[in-house]
Every structure is written in C-alpha cells, then in structure tokens.
Protein backbone atom coordinates (compact mmCIF):
# COMPACT_ATOMS: atom_id res chain seq x y z
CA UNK A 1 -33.82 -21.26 -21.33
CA UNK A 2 -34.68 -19.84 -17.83
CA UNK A 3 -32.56 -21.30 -14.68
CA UNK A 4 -34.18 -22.22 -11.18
CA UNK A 5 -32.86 -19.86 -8.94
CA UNK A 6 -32.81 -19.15 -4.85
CA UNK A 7 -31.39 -15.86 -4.17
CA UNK A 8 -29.88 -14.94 -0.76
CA UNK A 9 -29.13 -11.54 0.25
CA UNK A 10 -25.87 -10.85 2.84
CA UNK A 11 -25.38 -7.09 4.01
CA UNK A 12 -21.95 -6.01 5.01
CA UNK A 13 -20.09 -3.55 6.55
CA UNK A 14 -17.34 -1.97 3.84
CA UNK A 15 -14.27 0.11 5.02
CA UNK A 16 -12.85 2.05 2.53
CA UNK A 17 -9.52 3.61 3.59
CA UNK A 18 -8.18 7.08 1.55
CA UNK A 19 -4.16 7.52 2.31
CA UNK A 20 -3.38 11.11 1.00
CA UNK A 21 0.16 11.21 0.66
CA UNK A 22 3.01 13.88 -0.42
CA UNK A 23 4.13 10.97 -2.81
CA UNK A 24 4.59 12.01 -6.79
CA UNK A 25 2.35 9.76 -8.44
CA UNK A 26 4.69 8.27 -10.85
CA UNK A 27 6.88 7.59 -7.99
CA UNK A 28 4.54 5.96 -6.12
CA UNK A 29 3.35 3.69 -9.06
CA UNK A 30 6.59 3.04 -10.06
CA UNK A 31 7.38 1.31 -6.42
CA UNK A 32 4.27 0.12 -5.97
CA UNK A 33 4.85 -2.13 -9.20
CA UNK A 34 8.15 -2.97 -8.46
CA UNK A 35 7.22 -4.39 -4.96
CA UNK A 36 4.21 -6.22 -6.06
CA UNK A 37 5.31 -8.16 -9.55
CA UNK A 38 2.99 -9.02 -12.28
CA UNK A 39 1.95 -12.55 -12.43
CA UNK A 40 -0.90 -13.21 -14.67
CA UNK A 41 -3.30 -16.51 -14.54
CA UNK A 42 -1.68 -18.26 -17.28
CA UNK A 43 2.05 -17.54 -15.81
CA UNK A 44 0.61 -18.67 -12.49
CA UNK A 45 -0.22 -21.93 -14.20
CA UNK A 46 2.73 -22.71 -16.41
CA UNK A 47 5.01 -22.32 -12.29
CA UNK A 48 2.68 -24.47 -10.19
CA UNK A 49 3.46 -27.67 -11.79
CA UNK A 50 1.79 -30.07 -9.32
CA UNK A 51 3.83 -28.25 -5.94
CA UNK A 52 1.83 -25.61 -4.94
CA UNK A 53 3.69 -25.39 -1.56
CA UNK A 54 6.93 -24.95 -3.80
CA UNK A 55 4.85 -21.74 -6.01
CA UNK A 56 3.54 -20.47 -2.88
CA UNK A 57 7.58 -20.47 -1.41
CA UNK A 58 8.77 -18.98 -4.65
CA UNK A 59 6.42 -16.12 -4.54
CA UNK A 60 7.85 -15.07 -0.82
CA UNK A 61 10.86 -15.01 -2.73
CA UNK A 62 10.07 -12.83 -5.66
CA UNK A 63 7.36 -10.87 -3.60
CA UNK A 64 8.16 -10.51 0.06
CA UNK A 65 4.93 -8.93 0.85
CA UNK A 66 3.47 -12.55 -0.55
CA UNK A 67 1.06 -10.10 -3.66
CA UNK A 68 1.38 -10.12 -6.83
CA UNK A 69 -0.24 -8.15 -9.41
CA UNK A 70 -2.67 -9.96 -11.28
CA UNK A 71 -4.21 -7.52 -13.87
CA UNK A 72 -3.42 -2.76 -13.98
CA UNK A 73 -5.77 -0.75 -15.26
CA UNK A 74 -4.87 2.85 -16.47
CA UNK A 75 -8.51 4.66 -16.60
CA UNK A 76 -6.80 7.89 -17.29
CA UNK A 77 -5.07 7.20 -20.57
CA UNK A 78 -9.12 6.34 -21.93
CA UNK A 79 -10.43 9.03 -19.48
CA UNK A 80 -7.94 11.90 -20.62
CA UNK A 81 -10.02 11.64 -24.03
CA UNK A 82 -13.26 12.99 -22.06
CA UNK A 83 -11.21 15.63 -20.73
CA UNK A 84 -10.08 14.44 -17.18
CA UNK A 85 -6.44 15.73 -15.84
CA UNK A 86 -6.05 12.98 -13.32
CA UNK A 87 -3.92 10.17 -13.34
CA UNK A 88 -5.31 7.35 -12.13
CA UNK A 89 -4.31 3.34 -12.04
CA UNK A 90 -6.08 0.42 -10.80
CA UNK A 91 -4.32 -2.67 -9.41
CA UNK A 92 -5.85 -6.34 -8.62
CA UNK A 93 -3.41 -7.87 -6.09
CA UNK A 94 -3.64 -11.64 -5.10
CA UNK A 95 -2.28 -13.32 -2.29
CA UNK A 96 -2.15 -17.06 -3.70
CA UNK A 97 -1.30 -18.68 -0.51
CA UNK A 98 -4.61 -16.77 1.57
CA UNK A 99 -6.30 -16.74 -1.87
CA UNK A 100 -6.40 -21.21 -1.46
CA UNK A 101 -7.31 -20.79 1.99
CA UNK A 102 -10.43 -18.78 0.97
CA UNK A 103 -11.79 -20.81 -1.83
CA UNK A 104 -11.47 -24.12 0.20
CA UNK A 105 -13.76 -22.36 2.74
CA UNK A 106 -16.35 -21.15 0.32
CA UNK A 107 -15.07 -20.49 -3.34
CA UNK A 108 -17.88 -17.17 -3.38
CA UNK A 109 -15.00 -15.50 -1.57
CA UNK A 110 -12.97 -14.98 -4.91
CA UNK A 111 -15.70 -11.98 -4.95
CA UNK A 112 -12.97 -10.29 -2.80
CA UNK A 113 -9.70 -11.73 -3.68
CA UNK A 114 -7.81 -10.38 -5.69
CA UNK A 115 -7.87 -6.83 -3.84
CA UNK A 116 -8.45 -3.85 -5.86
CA UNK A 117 -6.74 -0.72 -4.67
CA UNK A 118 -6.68 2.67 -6.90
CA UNK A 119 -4.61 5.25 -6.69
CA UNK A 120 -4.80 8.61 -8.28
CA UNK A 121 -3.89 12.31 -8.44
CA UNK A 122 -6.05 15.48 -7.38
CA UNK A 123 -5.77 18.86 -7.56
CA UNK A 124 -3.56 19.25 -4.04
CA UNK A 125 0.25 17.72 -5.07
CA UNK A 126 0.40 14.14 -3.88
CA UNK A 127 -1.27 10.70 -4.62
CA UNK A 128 -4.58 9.52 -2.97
CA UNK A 129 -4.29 5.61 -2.53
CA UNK A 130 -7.87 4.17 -1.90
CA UNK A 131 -8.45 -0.07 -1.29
CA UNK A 132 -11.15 -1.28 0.99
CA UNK A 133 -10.43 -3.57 4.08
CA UNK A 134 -10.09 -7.22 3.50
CA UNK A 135 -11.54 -8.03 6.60
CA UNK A 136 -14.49 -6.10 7.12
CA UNK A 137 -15.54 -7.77 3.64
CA UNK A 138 -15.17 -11.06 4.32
CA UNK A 139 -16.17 -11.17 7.61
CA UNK A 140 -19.67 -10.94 5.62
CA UNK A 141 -19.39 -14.57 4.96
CA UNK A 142 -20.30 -15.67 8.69
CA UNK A 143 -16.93 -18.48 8.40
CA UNK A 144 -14.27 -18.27 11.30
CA UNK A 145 -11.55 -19.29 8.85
CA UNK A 146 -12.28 -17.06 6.53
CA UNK A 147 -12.55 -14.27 9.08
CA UNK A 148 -9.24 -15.21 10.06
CA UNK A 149 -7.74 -14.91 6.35
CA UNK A 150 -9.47 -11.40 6.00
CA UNK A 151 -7.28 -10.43 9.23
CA UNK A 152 -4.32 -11.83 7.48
CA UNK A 153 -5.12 -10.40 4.57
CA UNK A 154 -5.37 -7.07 6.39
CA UNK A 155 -1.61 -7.57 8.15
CA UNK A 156 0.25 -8.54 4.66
CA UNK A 157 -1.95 -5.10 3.00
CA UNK A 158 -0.65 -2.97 5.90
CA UNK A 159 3.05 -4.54 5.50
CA UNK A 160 2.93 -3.93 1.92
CA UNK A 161 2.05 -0.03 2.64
CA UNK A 162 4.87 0.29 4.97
CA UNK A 163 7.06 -1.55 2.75
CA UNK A 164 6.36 1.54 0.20
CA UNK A 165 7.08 4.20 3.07
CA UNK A 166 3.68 4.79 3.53
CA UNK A 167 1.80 4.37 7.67
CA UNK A 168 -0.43 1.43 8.27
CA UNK A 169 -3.92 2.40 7.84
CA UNK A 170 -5.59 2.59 11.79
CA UNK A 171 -8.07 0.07 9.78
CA UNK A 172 -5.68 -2.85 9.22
CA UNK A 173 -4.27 -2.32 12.67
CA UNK A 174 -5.35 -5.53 14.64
C-alpha cells in the first residue's frame, strides 16, 4: 500500500548548551532524579481522572519545578560492554501543563516535548550536562503561542538547574 504524501521542509536554529560542572556524577543524578519524579504515561493516566487542572496542581506539588521524568536511559550500562568508561544517563522530562498548551497549538510540537537532556562523565572530574533550548526549537514552528511556551519552557529548565545548584545557562536567560 503506498500513502499520498506532501512533504514540507522547516529549518531551524538548535542551541545546544554543555554545563561542565565539578559535580560527582552520581551526585548529580541522584538529585537530579529526586527533583524531577518519575511519572510514566500510564501513571499519568490512572491521576487525571477527568480534572486535568487538579493533575496539573498536584504535579506543582510533587514537582516544584512543574517536570517530571517520563522515561531514563542508562547508555553506559549497554555501552560499558563495547568498552566505554563513561557514565552516561539520558532523561525525557515533560512539563504537562506547557506540554497541553503545545499540542492545542499544533500537536507536531510533541517532536520537542518531552525535553531530552544527557548528562555524562569525561576524562576531567565532574559531570557534563548537555539539553538543547526549548525555545530556539520551537520557535521553528512560526506560532506566537507556541513561541511563548518555548520561553516558558526555557524559564522552568533554567529554574530546575538552579534548583540543583547549578547557574542558569546565558541561553535560557530571557
């Protein structure tokens, strides 16, 4: 079966901000994890129960930077196995109450949200935590609202890094 298609093409500027930090890894993880809670789809689900005002109030209360972790990756425990030192993890992090926002503007945002940040150890002591910018991303889109939620996006991302004791990135100053 073949599909008629009409393909569009959008170019983008991407930010990609690298915070090298004195942090221990494991530290680092181990608060980033504790300030951003798990909360998978089907958890999401079984709490919304018709009030999504009342979900999107209880996650402020569980998660004060308003993310929660929707799916962690370790690479390195796989990776180790091809002979790689580093440690390495990979968080998606949703903000449900932007998240809405977005897909009521144009549901091709969900390209973006959840965020994806890494962070990972190198051969100088510290952690390297890498995530592009919100903003510059969705900005692609052309949509003033949805511009907007990439700038909120980008304030709640730099709260969340302070939160952990960490500077807000220049890039998600606005």
């Amino acid at each position: 079966m073949s599909y008629q298609v009409e393909e569009t093409t959008s170019e983008h500027p991407a930010r990609r901000v690298r915070l090298h930090t004195n942090a221990h890894f494991a530290a680092l993880v181990s608060a980033f994890e504790e300030a951003v809670p798990a909360l998978s789809d089907a958890e999401a689900l079984a709490q919304v129960s018709d009030d999504w005002a009342g979900f999107i109030r209880g996650l402020q209360w569980e998660s004060p930077s308003g993310f929660v972790r929707v799916a962690t990756a370790r690479p390195s425990d796989l990776l180790r196995q091809a002979g790689s030192t580093a440690q390495s993890v990979v968080w998606l992090i949703a903000h449900h109450g932007i998240a809405a926002r977005l897909f009521r503007h144009d549901p091709g945002t969900m390209l973006y949200s959840p965020l994806r940040l890494e962070a990972h150890t190198s051969r100088e002591p510290g952690t390297t935590l890498s995530f592009e910018v919100p903003s510059a991303q969705l900005a692609g889109f052309g949509i003033n609202k949805v511009t907007q939620a990439g700038a909120e996006l980008d304030r709640a991302l730099g709260d969340l890094l302070e939160d952990l004791g960490l500077p807000r990135p220049a890039a998600l100053r606005r």
